[in-house]
Protein backbone atom coordinates (compact mmCIF):
# COMPACT_ATOMS: atom_id res chain seq x y z
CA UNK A 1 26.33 -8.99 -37.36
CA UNK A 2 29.46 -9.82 -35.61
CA UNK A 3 28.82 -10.95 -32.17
CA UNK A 4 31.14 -7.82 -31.01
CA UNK A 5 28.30 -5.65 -32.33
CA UNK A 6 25.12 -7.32 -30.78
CA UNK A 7 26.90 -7.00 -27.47
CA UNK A 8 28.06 -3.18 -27.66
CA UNK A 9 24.01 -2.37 -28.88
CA UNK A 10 22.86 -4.26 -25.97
CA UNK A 11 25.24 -2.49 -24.16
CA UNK A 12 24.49 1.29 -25.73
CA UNK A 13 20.71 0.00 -25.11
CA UNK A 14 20.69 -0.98 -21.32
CA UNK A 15 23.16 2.35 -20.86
CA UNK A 16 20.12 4.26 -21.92
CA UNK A 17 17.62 2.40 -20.29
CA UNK A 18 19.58 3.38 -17.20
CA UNK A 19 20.00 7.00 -17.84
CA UNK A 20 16.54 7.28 -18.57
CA UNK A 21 15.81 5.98 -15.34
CA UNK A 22 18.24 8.14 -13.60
CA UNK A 23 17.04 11.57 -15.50
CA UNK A 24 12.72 10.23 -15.33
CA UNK A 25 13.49 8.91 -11.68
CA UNK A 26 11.08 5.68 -10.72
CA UNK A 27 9.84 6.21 -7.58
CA UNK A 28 6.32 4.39 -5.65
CA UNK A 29 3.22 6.27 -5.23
CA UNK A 30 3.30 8.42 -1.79
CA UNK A 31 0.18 6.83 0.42
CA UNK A 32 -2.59 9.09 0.95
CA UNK A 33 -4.28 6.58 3.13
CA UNK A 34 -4.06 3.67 5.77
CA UNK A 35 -6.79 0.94 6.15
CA UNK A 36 -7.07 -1.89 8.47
CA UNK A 37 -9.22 -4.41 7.47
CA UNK A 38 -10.66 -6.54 9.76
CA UNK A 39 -13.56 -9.14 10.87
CA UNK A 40 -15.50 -7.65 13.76
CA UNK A 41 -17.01 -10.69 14.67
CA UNK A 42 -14.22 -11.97 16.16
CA UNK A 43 -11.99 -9.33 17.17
CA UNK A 44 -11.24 -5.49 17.60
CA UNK A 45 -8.16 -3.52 17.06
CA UNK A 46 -5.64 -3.33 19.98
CA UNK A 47 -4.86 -0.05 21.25
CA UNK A 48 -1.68 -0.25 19.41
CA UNK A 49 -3.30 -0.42 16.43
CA UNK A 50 -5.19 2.84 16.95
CA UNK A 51 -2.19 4.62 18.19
CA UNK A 52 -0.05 4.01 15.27
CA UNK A 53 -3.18 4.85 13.19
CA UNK A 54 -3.60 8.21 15.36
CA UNK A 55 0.17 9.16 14.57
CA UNK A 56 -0.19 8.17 11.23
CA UNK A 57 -2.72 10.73 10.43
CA UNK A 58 -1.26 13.51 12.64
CA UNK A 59 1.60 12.59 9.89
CA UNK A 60 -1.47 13.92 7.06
CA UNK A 61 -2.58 10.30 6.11
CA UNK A 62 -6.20 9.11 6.11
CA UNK A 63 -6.52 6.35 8.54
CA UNK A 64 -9.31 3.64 8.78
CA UNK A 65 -10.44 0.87 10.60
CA UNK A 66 -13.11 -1.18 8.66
CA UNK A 67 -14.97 -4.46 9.07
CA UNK A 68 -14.40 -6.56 5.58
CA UNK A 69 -18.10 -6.64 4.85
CA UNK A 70 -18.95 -2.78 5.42
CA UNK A 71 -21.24 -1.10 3.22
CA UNK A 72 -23.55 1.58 2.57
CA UNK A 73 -27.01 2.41 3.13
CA UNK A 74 -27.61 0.87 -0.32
CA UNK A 75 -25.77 -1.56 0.08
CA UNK A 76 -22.41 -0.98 -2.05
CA UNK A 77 -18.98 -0.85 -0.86
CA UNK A 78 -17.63 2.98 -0.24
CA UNK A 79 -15.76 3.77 -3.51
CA UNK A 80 -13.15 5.25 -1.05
CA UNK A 81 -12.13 1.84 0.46
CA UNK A 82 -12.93 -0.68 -2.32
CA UNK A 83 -9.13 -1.36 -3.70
CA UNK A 84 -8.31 -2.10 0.13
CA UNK A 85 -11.02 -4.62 1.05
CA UNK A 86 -10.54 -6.40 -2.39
CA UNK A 87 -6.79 -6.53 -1.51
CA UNK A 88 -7.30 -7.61 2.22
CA UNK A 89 -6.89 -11.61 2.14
CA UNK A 90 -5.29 -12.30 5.14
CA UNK A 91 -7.44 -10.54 8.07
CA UNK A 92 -6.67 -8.37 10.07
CA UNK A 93 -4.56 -6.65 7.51
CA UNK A 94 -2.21 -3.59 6.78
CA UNK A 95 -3.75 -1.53 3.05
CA UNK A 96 -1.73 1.44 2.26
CA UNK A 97 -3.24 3.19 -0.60
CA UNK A 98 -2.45 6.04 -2.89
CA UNK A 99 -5.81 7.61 -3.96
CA UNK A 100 -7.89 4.11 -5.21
CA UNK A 101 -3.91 2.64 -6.31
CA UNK A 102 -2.97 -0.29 -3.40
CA UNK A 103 0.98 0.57 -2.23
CA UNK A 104 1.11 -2.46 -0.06
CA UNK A 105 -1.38 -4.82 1.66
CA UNK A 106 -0.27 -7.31 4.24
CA UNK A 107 -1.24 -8.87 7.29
CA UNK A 108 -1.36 -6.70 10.41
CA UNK A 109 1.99 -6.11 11.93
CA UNK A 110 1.98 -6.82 15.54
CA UNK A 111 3.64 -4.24 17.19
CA UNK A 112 3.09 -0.27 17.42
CA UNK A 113 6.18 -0.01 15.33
CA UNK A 114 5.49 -2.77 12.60
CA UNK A 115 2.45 -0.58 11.80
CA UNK A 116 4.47 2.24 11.39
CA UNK A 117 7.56 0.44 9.39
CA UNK A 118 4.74 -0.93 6.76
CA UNK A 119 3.79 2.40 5.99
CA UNK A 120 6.95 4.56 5.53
C-alpha cells in the first residue's frame, strides 16, 4: 500500500471514530451521592463542610459524613459507601459517586465553595 493510502484510512478511520462520538455522545456518570471520609479521632467536619453538604442534597444528592473505619452491627462495611472508603486515601476527603461507580475522590477542599466546585 502506497503510503497515500495508509494515511487517507487512518484518516476515514479517526473521522469515524469522531462522528461516532459526536452521534453516541461520551459524557461522565451524573453523581447520585457525596461522601466525606474522614478520621474521627482526630477531627470533625467544619461547619462549612456541612453546609455545602446541606446544599448539596437540597440539590437531590445523597450526602454523607463517615469515619474511615465505620461498620455495621456485624461488622461489614455498608455496601452503600464501600467504593468511597476504598477510594478515600488522603483523609479527610471529597467521594462523589454514581450509584457504587467513584466520579471523583480527592482530598477535602477547604472552602464552602471548593466543596461545591468538586462536585458539579
Amino acid at each position: 500500500m502506497l503510503p497515500r493510502e495508509i494515511m487517507r484510512k487512518l484518516l476515514n478511520t479517526l473521522v469515524v471514530v469522531a462522528l461516532l462520538i459526536a452521534v453516541l455522545g461520551v459524557s461522565t456518570p451524573s453523581p447520585d451521592m457525596v461522601v466525606v471520609v474522614y478520621e474521627s479521632s482526630e477531627s470533625v467536619p467544619e461547619p462549612y463542610v456541612t453546609g455545602a453538604l446541606k446544599v448539596l442534597s437540597s440539590e437531590g444528592l445523597q450526602t454523607r459524613v463517615l469515619d474511615k473505619d465505620v461498620t455495621t452491627g456485624e461488622g461489614e462495611v455498608p455496601i452503600q459507601v464501600e467504593a468511597a472508603l476504598s477510594t478515600a486515601t488522603n483523609l479527610p476527603s471529597l467521594v462523589v459517586l454514581s450509584g457504587n461507580t467513584v466520579v471523583s475522590s480527592q482530598p477535602l477542599p477547604s472552602t464552602f465553595d471548593g466543596i461545591l466546585e468538586a462536585v458539579r
